[in-house]
PDB file of N, CA and C in Angstrom:
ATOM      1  N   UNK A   1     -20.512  13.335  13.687  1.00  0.00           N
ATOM      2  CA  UNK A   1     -20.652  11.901  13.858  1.00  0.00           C
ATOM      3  C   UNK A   1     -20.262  11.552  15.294  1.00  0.00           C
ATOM      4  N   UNK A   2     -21.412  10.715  15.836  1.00  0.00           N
ATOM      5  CA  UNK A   2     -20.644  10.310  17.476  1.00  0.00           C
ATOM      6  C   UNK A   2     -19.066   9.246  17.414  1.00  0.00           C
ATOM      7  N   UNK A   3     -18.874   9.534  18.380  1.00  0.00           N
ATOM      8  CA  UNK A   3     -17.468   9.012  18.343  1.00  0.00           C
ATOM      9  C   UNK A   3     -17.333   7.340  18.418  1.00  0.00           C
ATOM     10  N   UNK A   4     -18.629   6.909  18.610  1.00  0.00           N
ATOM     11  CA  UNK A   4     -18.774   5.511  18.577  1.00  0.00           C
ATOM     12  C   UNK A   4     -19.087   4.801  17.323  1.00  0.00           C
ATOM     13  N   UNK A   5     -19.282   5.786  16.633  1.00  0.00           N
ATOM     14  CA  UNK A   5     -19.980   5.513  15.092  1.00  0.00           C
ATOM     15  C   UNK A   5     -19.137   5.923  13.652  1.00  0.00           C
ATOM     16  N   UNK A   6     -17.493   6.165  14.696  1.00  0.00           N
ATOM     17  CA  UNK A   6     -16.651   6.975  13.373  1.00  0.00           C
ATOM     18  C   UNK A   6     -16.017   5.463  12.913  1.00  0.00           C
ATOM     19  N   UNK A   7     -15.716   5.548  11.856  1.00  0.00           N
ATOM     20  CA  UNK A   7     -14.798   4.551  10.928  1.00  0.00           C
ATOM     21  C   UNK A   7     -13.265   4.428  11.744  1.00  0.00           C
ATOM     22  N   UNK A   8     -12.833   3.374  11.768  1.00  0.00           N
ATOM     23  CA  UNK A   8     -11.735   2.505  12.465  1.00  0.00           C
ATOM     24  C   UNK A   8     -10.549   3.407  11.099  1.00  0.00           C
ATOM     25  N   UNK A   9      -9.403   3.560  11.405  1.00  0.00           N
ATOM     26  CA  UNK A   9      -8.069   3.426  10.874  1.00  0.00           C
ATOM     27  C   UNK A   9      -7.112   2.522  11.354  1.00  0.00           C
ATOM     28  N   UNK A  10      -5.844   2.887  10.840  1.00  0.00           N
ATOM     29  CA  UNK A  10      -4.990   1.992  10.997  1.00  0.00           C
ATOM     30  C   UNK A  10      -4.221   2.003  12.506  1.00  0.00           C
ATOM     31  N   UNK A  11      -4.549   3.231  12.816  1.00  0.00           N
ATOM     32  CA  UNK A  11      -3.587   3.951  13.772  1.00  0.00           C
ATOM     33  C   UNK A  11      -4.671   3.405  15.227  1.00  0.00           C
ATOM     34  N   UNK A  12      -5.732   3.218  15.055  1.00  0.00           N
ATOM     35  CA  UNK A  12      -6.529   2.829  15.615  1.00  0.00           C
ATOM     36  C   UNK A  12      -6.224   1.380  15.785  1.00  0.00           C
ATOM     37  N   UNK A  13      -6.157   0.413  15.546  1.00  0.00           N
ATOM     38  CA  UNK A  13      -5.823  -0.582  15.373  1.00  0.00           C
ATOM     39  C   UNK A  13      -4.158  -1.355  15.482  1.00  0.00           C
ATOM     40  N   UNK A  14      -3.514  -0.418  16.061  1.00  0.00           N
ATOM     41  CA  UNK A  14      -1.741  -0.348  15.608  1.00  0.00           C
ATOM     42  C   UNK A  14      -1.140  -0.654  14.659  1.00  0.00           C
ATOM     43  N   UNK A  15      -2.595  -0.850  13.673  1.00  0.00           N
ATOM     44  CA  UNK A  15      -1.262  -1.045  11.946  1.00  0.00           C
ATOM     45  C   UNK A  15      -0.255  -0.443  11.683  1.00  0.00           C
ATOM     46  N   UNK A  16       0.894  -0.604  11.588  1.00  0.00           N
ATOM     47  CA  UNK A  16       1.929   0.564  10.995  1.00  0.00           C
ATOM     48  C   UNK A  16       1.619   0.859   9.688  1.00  0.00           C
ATOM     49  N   UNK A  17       1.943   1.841   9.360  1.00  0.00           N
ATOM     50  CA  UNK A  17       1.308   2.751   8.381  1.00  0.00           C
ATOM     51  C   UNK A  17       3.037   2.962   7.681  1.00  0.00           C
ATOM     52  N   UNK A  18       3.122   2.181   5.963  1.00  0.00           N
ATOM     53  CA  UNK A  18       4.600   2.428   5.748  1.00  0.00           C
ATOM     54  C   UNK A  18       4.440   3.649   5.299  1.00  0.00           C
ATOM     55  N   UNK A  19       6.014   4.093   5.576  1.00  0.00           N
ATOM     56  CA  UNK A  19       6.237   5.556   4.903  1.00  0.00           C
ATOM     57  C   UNK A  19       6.496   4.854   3.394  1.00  0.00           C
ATOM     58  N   UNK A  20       5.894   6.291   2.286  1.00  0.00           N
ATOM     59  CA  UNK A  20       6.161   6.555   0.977  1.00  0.00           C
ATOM     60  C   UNK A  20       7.111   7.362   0.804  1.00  0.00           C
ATOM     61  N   UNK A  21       8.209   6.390   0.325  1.00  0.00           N
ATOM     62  CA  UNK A  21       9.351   7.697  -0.461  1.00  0.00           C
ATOM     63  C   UNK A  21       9.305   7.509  -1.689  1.00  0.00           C
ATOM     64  N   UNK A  22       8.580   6.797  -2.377  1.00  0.00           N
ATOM     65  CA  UNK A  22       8.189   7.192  -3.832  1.00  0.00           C
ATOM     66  C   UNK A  22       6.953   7.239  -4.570  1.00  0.00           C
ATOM     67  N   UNK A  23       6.352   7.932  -5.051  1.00  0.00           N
ATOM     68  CA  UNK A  23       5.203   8.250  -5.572  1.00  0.00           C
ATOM     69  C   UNK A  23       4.347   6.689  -6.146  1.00  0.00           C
ATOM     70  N   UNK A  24       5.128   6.185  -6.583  1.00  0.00           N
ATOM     71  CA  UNK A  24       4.881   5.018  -7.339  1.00  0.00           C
ATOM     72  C   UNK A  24       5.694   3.826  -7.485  1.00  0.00           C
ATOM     73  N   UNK A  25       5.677   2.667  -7.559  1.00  0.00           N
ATOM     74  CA  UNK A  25       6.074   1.136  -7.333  1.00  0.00           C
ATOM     75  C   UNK A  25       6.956   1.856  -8.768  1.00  0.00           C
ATOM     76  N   UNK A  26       8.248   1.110  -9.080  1.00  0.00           N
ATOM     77  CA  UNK A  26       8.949   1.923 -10.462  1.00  0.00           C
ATOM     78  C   UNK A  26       9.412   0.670 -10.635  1.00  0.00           C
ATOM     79  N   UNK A  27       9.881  -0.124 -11.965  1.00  0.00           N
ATOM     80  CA  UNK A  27      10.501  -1.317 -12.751  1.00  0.00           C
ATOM     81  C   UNK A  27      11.676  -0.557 -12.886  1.00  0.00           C
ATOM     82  N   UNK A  28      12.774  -1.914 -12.193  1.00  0.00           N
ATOM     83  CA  UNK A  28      14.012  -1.585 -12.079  1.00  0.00           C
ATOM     84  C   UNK A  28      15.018  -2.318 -12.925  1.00  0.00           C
ATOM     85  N   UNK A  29      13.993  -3.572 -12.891  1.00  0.00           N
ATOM     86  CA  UNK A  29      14.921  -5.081 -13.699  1.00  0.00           C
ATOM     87  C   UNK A  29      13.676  -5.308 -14.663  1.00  0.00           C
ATOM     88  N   UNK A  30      14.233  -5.674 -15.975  1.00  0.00           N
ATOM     89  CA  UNK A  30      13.138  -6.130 -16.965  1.00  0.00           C
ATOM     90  C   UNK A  30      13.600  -7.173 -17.886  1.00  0.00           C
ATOM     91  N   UNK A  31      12.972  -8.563 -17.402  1.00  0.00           N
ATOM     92  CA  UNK A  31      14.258  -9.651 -18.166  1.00  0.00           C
ATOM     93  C   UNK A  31      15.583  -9.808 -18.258  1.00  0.00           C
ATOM     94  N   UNK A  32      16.278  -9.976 -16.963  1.00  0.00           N
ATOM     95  CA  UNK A  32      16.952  -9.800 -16.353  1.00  0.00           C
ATOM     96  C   UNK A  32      18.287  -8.736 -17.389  1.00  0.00           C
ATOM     97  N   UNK A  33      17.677  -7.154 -17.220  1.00  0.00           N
ATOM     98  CA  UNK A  33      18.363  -6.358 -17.546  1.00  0.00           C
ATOM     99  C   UNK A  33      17.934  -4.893 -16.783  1.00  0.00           C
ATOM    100  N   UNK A  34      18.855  -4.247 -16.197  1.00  0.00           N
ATOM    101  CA  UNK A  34      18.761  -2.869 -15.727  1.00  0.00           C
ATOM    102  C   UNK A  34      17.998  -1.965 -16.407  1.00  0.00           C
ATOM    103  N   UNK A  35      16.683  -1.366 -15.831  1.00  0.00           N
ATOM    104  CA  UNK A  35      16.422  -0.547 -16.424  1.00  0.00           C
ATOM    105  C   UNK A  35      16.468   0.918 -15.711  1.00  0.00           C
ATOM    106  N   UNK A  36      18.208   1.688 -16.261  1.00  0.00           N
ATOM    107  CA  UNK A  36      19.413   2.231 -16.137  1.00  0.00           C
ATOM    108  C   UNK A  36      18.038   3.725 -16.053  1.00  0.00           C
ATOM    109  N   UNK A  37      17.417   4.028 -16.772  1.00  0.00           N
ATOM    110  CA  UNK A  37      16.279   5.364 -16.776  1.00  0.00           C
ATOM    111  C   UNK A  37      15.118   5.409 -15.338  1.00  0.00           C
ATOM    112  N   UNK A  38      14.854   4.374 -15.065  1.00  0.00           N
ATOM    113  CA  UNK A  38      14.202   4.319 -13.932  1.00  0.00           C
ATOM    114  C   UNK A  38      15.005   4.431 -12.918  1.00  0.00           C
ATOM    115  N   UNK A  39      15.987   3.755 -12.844  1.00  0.00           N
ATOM    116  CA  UNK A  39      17.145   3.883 -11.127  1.00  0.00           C
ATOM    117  C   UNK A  39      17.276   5.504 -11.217  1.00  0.00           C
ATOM    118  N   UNK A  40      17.966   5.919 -12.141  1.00  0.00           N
ATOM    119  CA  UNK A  40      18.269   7.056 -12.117  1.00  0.00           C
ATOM    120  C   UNK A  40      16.844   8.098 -12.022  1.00  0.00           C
ATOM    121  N   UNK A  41      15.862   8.402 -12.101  1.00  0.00           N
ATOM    122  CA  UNK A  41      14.282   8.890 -11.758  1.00  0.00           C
ATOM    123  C   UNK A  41      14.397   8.417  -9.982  1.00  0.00           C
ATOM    124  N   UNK A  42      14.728   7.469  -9.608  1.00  0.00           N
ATOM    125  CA  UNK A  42      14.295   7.256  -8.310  1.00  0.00           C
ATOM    126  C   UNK A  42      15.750   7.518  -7.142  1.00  0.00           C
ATOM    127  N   UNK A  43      16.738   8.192  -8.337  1.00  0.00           N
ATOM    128  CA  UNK A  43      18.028   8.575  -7.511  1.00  0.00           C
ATOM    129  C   UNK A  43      18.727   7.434  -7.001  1.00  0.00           C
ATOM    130  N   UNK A  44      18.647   6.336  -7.370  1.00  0.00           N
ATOM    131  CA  UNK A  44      19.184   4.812  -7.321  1.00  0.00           C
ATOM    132  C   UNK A  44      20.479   4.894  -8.378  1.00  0.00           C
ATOM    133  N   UNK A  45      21.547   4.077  -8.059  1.00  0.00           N
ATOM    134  CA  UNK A  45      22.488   3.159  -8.545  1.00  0.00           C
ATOM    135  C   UNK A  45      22.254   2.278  -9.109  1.00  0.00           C
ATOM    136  N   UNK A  46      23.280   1.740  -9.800  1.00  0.00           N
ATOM    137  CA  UNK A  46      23.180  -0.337  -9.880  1.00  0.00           C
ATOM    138  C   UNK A  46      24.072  -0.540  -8.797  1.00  0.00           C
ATOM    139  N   UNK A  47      25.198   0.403  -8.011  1.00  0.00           N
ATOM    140  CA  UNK A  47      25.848  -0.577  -6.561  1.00  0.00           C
ATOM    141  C   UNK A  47      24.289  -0.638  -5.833  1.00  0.00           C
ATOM    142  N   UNK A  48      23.547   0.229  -5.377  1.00  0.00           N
ATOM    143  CA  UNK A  48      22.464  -0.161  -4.802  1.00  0.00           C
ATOM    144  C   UNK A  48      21.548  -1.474  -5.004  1.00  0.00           C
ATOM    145  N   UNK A  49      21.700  -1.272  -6.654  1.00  0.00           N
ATOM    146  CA  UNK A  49      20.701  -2.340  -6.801  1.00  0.00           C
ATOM    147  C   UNK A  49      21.385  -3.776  -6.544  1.00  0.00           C
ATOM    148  N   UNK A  50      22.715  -3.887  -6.869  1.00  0.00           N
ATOM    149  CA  UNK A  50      23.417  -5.221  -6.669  1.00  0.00           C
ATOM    150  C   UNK A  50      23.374  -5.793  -5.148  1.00  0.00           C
ATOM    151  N   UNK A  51      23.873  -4.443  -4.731  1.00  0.00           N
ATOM    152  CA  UNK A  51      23.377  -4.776  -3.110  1.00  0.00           C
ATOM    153  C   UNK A  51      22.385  -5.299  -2.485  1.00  0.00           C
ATOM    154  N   UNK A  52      20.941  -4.716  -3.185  1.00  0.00           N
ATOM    155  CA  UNK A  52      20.131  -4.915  -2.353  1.00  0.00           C
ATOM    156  C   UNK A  52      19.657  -6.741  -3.168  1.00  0.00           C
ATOM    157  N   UNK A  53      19.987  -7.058  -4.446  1.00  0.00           N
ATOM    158  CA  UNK A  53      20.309  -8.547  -4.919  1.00  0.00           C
ATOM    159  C   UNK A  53      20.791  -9.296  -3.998  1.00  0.00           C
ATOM    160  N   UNK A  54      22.541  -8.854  -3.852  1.00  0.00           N
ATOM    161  CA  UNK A  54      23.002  -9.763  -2.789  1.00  0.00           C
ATOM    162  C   UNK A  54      22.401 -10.013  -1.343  1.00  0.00           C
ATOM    163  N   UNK A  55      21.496  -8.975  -0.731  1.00  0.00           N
ATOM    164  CA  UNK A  55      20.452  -9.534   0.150  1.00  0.00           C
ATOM    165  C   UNK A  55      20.066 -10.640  -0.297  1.00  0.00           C
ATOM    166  N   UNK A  56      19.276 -10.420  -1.120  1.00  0.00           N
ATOM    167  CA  UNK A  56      18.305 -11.668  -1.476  1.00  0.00           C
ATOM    168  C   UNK A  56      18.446 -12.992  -2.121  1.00  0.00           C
ATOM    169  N   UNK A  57      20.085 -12.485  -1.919  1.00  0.00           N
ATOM    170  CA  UNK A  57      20.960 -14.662  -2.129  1.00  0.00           C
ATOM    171  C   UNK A  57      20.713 -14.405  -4.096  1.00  0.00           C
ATOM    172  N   UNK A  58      20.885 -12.825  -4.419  1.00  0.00           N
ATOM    173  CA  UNK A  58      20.768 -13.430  -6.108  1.00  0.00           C
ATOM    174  C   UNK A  58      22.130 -12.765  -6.329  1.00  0.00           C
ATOM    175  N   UNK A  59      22.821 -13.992  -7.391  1.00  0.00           N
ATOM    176  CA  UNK A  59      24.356 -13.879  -7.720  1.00  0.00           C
ATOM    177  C   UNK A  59      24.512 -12.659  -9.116  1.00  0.00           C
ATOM    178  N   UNK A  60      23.643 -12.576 -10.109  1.00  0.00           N
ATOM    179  CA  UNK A  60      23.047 -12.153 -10.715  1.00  0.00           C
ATOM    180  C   UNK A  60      21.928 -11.234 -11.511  1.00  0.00           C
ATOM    181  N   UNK A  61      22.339 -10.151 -12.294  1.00  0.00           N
ATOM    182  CA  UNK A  61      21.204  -9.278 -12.335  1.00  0.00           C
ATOM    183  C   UNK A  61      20.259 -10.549 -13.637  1.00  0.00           C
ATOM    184  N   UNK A  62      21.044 -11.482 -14.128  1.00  0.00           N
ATOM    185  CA  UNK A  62      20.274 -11.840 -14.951  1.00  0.00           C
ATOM    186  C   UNK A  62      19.300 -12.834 -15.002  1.00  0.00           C
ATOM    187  N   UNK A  63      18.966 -13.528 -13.376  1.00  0.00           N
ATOM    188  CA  UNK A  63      18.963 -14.499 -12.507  1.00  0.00           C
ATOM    189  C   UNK A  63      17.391 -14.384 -12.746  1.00  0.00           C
ATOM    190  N   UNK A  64      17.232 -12.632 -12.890  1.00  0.00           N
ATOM    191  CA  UNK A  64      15.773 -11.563 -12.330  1.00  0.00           C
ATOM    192  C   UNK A  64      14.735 -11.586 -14.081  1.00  0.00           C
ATOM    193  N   UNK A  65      14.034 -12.298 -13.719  1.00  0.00           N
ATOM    194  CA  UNK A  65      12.348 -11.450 -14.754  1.00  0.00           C
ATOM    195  C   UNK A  65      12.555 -10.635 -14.683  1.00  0.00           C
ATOM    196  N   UNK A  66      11.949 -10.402 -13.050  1.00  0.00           N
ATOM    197  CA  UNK A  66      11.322  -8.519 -13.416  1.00  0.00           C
ATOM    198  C   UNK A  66      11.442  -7.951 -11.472  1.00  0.00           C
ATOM    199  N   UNK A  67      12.080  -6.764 -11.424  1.00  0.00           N
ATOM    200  CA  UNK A  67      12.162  -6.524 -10.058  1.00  0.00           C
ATOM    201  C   UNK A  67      11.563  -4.817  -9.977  1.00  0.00           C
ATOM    202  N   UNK A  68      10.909  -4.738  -8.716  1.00  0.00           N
ATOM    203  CA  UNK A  68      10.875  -3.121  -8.993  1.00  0.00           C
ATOM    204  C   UNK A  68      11.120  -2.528  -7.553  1.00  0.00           C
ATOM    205  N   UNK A  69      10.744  -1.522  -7.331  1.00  0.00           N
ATOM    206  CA  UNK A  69      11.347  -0.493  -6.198  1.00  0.00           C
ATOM    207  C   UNK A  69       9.588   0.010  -5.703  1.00  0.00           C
ATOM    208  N   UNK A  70       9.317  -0.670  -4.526  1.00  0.00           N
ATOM    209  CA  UNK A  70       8.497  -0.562  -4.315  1.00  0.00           C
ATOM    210  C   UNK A  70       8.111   1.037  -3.707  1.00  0.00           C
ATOM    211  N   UNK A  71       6.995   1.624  -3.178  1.00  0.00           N
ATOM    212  CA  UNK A  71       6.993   3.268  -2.881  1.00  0.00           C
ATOM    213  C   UNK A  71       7.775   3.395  -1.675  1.00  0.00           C
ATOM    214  N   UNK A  72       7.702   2.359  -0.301  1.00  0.00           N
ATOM    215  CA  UNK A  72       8.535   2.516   0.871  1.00  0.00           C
ATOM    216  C   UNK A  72       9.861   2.030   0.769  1.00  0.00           C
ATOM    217  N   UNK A  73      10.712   1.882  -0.732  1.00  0.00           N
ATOM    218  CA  UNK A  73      11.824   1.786  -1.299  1.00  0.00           C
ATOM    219  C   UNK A  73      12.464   0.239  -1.138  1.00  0.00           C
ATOM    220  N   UNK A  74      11.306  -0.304  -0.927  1.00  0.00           N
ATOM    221  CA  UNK A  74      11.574  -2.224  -0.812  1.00  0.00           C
ATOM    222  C   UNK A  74      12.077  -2.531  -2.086  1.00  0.00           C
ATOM    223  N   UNK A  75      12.938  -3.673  -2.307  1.00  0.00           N
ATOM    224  CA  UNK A  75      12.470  -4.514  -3.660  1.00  0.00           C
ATOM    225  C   UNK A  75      12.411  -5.827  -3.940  1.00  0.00           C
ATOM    226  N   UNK A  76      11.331  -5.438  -4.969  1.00  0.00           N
ATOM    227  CA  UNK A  76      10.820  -7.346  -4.872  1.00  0.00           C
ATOM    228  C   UNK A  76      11.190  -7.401  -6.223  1.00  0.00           C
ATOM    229  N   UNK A  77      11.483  -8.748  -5.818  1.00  0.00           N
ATOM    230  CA  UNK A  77      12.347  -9.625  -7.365  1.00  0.00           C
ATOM    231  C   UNK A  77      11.640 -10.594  -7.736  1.00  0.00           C
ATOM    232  N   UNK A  78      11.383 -10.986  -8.896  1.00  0.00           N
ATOM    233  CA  UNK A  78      10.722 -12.241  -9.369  1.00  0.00           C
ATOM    234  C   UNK A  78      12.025 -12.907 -10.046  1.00  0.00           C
ATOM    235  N   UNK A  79      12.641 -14.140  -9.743  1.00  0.00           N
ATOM    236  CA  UNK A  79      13.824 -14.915 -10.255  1.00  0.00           C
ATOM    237  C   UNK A  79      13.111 -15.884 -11.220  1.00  0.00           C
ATOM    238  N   UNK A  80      13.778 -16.420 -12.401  1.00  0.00           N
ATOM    239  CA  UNK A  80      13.829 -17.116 -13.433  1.00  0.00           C
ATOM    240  C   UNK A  80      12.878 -18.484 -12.443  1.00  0.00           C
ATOM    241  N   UNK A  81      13.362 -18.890 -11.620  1.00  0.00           N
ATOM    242  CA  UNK A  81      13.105 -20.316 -10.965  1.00  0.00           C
ATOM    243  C   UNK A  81      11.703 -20.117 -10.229  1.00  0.00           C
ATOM    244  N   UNK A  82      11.776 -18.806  -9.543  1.00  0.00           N
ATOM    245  CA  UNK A  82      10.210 -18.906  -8.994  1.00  0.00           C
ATOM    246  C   UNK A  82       9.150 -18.709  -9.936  1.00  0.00           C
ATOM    247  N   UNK A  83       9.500 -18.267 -11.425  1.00  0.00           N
ATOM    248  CA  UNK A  83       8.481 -17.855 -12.497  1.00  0.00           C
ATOM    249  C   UNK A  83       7.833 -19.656 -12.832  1.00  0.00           C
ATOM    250  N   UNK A  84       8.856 -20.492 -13.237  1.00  0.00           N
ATOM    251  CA  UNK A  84       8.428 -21.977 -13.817  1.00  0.00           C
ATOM    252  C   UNK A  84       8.443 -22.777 -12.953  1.00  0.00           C
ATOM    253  N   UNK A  85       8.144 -22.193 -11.610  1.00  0.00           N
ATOM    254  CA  UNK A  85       7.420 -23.096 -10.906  1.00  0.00           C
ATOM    255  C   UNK A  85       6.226 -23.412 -11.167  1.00  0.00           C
TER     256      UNK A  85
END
């Protein structure tokens, strides 16, 4: 293929490209309760997980719907208040 005619990437473009440290997005919080089998699969705590709560201004694991551990080891929380909005 000429080099004018190859398909664009990310790297091409300076997208950063996140690193994967886990195979798969994993459920950590499920109605606001630990789910204690998944942390432990992804080599996680609950001090971790409280921690990474108190980032996010939550006082509470029970505050949380549903939170998970994303593959580049983020986590996103869905809180009681942003659901009934």
């Amino acid at each position: 293929m000429k080099e004018d005619k190859q398909p664009v990437v990310k790297k091409d473009m300076n997208v950063s490209v996140s690193q994967k440290i886990y195979p798969i997005p994993t459920e950590v919080i499920s109605d606001g309760k630990i789910v204690k089998k998944n942390l432990t699969k992804l080599d996680l705590d609950e001090a971790w997980l409280l921690h990474e709560l108190k980032q996010q201004n939550i006082s509470h694991v029970k505050e949380v719907i549903f939170a998970q551990v994303q593959t580049d080891g983020t986590l996103v929380t869905y809180v009681k208040d942003q659901m009934e909005a």
